[in-house]
Protein backbone atom coordinates (compact mmCIF):
# COMPACT_ATOMS: atom_id res chain seq x y z
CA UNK A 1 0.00 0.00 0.00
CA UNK A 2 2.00 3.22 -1.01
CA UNK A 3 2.07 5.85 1.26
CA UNK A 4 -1.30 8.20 -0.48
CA UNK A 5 -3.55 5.18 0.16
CA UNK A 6 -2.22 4.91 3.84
CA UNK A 7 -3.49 8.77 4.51
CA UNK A 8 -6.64 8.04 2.51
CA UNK A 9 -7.29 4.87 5.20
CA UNK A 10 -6.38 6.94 7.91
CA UNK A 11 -9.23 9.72 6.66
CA UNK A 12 -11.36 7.44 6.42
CA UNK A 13 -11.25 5.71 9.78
CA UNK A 14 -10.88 8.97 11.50
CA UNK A 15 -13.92 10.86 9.94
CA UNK A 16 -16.05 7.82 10.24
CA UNK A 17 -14.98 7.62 14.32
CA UNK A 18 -15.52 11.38 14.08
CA UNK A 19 -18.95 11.03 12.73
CA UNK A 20 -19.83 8.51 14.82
CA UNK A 21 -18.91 10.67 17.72
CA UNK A 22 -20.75 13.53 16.74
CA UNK A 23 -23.95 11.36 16.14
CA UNK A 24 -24.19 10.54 19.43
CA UNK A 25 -23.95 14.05 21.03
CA UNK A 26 -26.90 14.80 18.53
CA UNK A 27 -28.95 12.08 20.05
CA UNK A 28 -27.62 13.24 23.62
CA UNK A 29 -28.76 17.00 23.01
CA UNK A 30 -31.64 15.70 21.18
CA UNK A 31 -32.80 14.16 24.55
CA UNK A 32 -32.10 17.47 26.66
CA UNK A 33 -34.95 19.03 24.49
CA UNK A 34 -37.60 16.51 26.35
CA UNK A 35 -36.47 17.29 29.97
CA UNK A 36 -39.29 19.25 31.25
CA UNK A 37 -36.58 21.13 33.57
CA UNK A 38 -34.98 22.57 30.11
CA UNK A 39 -38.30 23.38 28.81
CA UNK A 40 -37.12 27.33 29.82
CA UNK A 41 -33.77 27.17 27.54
CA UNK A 42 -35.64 25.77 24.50
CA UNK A 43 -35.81 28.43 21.64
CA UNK A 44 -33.84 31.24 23.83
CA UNK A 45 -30.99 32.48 21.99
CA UNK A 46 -27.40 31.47 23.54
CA UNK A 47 -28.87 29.62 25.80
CA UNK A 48 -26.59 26.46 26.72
CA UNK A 49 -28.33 24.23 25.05
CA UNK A 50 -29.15 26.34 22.03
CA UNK A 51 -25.65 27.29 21.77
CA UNK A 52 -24.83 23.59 21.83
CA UNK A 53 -26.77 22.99 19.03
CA UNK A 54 -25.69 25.62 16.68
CA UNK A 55 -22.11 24.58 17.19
CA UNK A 56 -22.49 21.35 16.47
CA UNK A 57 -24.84 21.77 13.05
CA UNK A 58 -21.69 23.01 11.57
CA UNK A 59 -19.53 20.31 13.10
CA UNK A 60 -21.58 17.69 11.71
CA UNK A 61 -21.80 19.22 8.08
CA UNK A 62 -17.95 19.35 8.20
CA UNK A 63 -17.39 15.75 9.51
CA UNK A 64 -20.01 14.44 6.12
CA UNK A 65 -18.04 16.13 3.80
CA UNK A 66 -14.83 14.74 4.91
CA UNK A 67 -16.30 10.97 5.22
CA UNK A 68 -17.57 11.93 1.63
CA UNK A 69 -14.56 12.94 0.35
CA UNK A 70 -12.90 9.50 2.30
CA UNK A 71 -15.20 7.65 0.46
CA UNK A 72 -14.54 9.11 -2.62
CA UNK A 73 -10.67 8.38 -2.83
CA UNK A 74 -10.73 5.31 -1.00
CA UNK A 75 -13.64 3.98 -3.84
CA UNK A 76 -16.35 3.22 -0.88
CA UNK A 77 -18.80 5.25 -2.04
CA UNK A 78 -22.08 3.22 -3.71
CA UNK A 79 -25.02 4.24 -5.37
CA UNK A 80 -28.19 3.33 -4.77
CA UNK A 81 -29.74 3.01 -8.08
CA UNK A 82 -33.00 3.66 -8.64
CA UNK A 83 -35.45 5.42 -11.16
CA UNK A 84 -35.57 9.46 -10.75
CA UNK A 85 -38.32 11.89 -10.64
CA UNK A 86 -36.05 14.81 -12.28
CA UNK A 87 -38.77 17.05 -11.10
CA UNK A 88 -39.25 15.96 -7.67
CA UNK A 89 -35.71 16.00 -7.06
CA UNK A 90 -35.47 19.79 -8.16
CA UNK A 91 -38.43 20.79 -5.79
CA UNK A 92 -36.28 19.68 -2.90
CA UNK A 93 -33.41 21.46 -4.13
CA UNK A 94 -35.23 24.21 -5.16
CA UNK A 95 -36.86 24.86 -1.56
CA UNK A 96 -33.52 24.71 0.22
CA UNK A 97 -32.24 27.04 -2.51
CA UNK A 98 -35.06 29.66 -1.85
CA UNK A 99 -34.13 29.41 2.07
CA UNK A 100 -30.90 30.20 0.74
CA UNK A 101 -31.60 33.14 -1.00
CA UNK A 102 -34.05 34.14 2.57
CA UNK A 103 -30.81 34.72 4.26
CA UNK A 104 -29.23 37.23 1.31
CA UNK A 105 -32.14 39.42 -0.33
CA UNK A 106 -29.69 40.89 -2.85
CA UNK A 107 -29.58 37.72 -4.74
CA UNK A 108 -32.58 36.84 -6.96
CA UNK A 109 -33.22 32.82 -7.70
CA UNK A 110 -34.33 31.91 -11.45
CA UNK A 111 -35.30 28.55 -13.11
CA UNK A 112 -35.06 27.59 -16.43
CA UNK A 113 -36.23 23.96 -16.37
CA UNK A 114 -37.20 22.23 -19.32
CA UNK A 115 -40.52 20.75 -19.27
CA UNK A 116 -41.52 17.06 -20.35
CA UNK A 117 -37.73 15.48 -18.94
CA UNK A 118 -37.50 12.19 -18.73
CA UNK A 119 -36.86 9.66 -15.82
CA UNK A 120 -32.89 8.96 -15.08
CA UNK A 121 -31.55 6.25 -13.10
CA UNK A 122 -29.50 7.30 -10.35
CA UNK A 123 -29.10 8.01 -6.37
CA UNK A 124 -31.35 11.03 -5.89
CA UNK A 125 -30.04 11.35 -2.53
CA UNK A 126 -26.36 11.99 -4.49
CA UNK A 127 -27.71 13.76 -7.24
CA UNK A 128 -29.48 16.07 -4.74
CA UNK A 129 -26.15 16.53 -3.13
CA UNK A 130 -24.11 17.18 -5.66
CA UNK A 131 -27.06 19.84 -7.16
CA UNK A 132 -26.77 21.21 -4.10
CA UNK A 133 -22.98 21.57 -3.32
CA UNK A 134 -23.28 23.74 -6.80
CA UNK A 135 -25.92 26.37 -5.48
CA UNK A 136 -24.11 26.33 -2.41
CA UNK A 137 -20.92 27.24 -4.16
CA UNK A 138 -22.53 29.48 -6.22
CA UNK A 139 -24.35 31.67 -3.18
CA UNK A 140 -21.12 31.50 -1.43
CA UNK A 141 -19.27 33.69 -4.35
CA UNK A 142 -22.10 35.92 -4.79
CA UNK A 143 -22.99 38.75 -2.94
CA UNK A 144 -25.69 39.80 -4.95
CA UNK A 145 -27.22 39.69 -8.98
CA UNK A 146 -28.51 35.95 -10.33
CA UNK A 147 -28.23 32.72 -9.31
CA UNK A 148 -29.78 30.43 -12.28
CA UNK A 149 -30.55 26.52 -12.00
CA UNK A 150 -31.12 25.06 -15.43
CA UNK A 151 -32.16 21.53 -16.63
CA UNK A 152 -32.28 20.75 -20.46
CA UNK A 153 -32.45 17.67 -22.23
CA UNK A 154 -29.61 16.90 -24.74
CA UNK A 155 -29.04 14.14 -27.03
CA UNK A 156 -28.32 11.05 -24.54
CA UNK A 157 -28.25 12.96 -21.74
CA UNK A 158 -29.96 15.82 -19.12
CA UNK A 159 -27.70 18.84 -18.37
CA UNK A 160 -27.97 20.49 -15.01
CA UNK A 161 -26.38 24.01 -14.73
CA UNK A 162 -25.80 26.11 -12.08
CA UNK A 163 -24.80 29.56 -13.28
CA UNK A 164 -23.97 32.90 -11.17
CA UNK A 165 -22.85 36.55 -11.31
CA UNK A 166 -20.27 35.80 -8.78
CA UNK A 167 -16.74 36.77 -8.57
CA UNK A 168 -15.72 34.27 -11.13
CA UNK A 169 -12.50 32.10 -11.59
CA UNK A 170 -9.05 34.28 -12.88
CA UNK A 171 -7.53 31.94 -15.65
CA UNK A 172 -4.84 31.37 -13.54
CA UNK A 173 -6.73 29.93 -11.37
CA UNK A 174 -9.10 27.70 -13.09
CA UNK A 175 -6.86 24.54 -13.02
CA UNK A 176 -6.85 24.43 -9.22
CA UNK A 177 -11.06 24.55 -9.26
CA UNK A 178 -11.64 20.41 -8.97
CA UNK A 179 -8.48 20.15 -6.93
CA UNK A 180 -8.97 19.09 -3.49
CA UNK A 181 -7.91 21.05 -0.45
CA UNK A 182 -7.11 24.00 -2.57
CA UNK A 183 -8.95 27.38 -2.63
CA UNK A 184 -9.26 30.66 -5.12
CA UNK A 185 -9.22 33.17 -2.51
CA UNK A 186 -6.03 35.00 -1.44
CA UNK A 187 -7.01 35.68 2.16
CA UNK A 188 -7.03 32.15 3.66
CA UNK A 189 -9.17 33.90 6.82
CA UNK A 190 -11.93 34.53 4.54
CA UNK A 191 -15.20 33.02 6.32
CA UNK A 192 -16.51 31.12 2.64
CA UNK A 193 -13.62 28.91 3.20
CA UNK A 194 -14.37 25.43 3.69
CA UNK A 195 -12.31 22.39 2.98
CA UNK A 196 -12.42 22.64 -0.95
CA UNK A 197 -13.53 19.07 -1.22
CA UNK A 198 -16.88 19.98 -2.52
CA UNK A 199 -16.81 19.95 -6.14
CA UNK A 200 -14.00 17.28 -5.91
CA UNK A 201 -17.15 15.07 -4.59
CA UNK A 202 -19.29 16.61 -6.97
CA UNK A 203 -17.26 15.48 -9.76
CA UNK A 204 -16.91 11.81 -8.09
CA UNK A 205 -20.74 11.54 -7.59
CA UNK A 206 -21.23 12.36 -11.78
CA UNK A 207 -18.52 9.73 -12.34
CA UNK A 208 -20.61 7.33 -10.99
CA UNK A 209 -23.53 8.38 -12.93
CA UNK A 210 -21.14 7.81 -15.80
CA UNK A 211 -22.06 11.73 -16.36
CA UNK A 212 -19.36 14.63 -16.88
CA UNK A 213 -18.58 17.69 -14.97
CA UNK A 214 -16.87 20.99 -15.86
CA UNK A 215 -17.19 24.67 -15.51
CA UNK A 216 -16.96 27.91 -17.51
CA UNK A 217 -15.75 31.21 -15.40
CA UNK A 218 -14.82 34.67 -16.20
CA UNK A 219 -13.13 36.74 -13.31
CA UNK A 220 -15.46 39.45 -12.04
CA UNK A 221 -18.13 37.94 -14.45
CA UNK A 222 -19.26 35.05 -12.69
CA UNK A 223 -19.46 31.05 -13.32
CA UNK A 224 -21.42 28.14 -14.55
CA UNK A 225 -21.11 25.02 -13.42
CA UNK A 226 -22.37 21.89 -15.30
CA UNK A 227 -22.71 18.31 -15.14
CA UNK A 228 -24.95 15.59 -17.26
CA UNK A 229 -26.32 12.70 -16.42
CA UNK A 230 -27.38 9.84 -19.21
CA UNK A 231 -30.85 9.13 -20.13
């Protein structure tokens, strides 16, 4: 075993200890919100227990994507195959992204979905995260103008597209996009940081759909983000 598939063992171990850590605080602060004696810190802001739980919400997010991304070099990840309501799945996505939007009125949500789209097979539950991990992206590098989610159909295929009038990718910088652990922002402080393993995941999910992923980006412009998935 050469010495990249040794770290990619240990990353997975440790995020799935880590995750099963963290799931069983959940349950454990889960429980404090049926202890009549609590009743008077439920729904207070930064109250103990309320604190507790908005820490950890984060935490947990974190800890998936990492046991995501350990799945995804360590080839554990599995579908679960199945046929796809194209439209149902977007409804989901589509409510989260209007939450989304909730939380930064100077960005407007569009749709341009093709009507009459046929049934895929695939994992909604990974299609809906990788969907997702786009808009996410996308309302992370925009401060405010469009955020568009298009669907088309295409010969052998459906295209999903999420386009914004974000900050864009410089040129320079576009080669480093699907790389993992890597970022396009100079100040390594700034709070949109994650782990960049997010479209790295993306990209794996579509693989496994036997789809393709890839971008277009101007700097100051903004970015669309594709990926299809075949019919």
């Amino acid at each position: 075993m050469s010495n990249m598939e040794k770290q990619n063992e240990f990353l997975y171990k440790m995020s799935s200890h880590m995750r099963a850590g963290l799931a069983e605080v959940q349950k454990n602060v889960n429980a404090l919100y049926r202890i009549d004696e609590l009743e008077d810190y439920i729904g207070v802001k930064d109250s103990p227990i309320e604190y507790i739980q908005a820490a950890l919400t984060p935490l947990i997010g974190q800890v998936n994507d990492l046991q995501d991304y350990a799945e995804t070099v360590t080839h554990r990840m599995e579908l679960d195959l199945q046929e796809v309501d194209v439209y149902a799945m977007l409804d989901s996505v589509m409510t989260i992204a209007a939450q989304l939007v909730e939380m930064n009125p100077a960005i407007t949500l569009e749709e341009d979905i093709e009507e009459r789209l046929p049934d895929i097979e695939g994992d909604p539950t990974r299609l809906t995260q990788a969907l997702l991990n786009l808009i996410h992206n996308a309302f992370k590098f925009t401060e405010k103008g469009t955020i568009t989610v298009r669907v088309a159909r295409e010969p052998g295929n459906i295209l999903f597209e999420v386009r914004d009038t974000g900050i864009g990718i410089a040129a320079e910088d576009q080669e480093l996009v699907f790389e993992p652990f890597e970022t396009i922002l100079e100040d390594k402080n700034d709070t949109r940081l994650g782990f960049g393993i997010g479209l790295k995941i993306v990209e794996h999910i579509i693989d496994l759909h036997h789809g393709e992923t890839w971008f277009e980006s101007k700097a100051e412009v903004g970015s669309s983000f594709f990926f299809t998935i075949p019919i």
